[in-house]
C-alpha atoms as a PDB file:
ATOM      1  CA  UNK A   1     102.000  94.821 114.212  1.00  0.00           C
ATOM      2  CA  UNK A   2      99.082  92.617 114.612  1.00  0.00           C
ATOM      3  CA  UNK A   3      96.756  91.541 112.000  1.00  0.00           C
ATOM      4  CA  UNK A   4      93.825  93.375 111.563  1.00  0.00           C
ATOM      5  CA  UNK A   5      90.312  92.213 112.052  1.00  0.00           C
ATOM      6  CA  UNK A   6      88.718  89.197 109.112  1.00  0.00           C
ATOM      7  CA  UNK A   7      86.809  91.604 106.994  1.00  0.00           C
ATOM      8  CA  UNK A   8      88.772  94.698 107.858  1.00  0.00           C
ATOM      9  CA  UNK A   9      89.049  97.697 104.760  1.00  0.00           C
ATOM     10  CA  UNK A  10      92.848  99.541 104.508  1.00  0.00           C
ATOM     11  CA  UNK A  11      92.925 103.317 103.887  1.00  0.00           C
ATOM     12  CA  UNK A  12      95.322 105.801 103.956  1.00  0.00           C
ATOM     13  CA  UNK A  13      94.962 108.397 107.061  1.00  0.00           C
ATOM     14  CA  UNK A  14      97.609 111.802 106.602  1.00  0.00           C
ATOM     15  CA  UNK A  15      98.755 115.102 105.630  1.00  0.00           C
ATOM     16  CA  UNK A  16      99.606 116.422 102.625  1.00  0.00           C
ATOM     17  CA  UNK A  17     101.350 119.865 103.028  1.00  0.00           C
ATOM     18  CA  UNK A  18     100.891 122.026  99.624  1.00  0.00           C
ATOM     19  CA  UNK A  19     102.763 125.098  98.638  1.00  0.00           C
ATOM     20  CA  UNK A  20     100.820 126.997  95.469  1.00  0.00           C
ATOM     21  CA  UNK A  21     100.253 123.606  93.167  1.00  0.00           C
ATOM     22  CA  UNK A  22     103.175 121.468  95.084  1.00  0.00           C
ATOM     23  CA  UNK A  23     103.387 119.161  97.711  1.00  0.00           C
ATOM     24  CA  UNK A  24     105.934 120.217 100.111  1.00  0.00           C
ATOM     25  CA  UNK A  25     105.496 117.291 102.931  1.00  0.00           C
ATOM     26  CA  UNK A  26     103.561 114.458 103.374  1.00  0.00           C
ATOM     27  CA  UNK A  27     102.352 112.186 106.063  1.00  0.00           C
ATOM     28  CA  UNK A  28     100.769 109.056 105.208  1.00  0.00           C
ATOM     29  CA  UNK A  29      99.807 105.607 107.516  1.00  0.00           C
ATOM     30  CA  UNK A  30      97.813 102.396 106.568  1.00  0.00           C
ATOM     31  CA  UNK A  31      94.643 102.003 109.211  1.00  0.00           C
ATOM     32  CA  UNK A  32      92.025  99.737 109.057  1.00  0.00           C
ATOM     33  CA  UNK A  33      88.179 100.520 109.423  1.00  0.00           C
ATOM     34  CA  UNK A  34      85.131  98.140 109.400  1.00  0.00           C
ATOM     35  CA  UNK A  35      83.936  99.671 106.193  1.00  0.00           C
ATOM     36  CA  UNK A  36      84.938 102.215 103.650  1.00  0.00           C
ATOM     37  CA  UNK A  37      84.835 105.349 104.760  1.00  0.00           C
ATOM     38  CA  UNK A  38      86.184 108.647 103.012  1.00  0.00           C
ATOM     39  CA  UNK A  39      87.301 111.781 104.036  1.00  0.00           C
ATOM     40  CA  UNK A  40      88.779 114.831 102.547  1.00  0.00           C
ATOM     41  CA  UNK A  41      89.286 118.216 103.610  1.00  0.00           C
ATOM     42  CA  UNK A  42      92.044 121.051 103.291  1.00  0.00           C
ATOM     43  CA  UNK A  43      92.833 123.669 105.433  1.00  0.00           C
ATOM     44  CA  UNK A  44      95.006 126.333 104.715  1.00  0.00           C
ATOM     45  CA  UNK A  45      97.819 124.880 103.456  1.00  0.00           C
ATOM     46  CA  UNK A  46      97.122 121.211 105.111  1.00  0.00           C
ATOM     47  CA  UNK A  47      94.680 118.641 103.229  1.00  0.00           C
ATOM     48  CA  UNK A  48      93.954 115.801 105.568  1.00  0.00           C
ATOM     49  CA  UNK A  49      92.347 112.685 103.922  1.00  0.00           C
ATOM     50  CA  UNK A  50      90.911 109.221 104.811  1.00  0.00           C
ATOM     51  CA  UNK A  51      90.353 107.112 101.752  1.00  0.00           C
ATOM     52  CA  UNK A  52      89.809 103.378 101.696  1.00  0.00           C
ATOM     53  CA  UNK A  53      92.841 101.206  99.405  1.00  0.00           C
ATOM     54  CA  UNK A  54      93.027  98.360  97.758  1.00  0.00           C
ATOM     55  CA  UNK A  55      95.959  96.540  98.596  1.00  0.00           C
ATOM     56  CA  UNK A  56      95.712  93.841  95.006  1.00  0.00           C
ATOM     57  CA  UNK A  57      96.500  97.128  93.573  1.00  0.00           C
ATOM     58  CA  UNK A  58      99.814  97.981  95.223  1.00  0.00           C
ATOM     59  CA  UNK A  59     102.213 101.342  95.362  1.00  0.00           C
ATOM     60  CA  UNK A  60     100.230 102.269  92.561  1.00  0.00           C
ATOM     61  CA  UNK A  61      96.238 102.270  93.335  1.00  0.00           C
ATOM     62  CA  UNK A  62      97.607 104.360  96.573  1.00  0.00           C
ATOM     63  CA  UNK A  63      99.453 106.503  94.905  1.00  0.00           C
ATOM     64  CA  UNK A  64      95.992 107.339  92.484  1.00  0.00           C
ATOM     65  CA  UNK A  65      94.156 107.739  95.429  1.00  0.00           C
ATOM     66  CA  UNK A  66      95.920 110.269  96.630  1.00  0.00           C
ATOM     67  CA  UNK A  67      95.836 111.822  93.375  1.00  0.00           C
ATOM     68  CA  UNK A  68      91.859 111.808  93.542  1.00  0.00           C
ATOM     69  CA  UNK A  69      92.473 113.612  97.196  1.00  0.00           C
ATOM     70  CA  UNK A  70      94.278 116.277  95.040  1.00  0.00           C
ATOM     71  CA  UNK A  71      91.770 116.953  92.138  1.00  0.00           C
ATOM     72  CA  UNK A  72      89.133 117.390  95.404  1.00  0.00           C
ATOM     73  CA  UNK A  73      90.999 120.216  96.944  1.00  0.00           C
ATOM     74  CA  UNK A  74      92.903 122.078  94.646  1.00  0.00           C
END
């Protein structure tokens, strides 16, 4: 993997597969954009998101981010 660009802002790109109030699968990658740049939406029983991280705040920051992608769709 090569570095990414000086400047460059992490998010999180995936899927997140929900049954009723569960998540039943999940697909999540590390990109890197110019700027932040956020993006939620669910379909059926799919919500794809975008959402800009912060790595200083490790496992944990990402894993309340995708908890914010949840409270937007459900």
């Amino acid at each position: 993997m090569s570095e990414p660009p000086e400047g460059a802002v992490p998010h999180l790109v995936g899927i997140l597969e929900l049954m009723g109030d569960r998540i039943t699968g999940m697909e999540v990658e590390v990109v890197f954009h110019d700027m932040e740049r956020r993006l939620t939406f669910r379909d059926d029983h799919r919500v794809y998101f975008l959402v800009p991280v912060n790595p200083l705040e490790g496992v944990e920051g990402a894993y309340l981010r995708l908890q914010e992608v949840l409270g937007e769709v459900v």
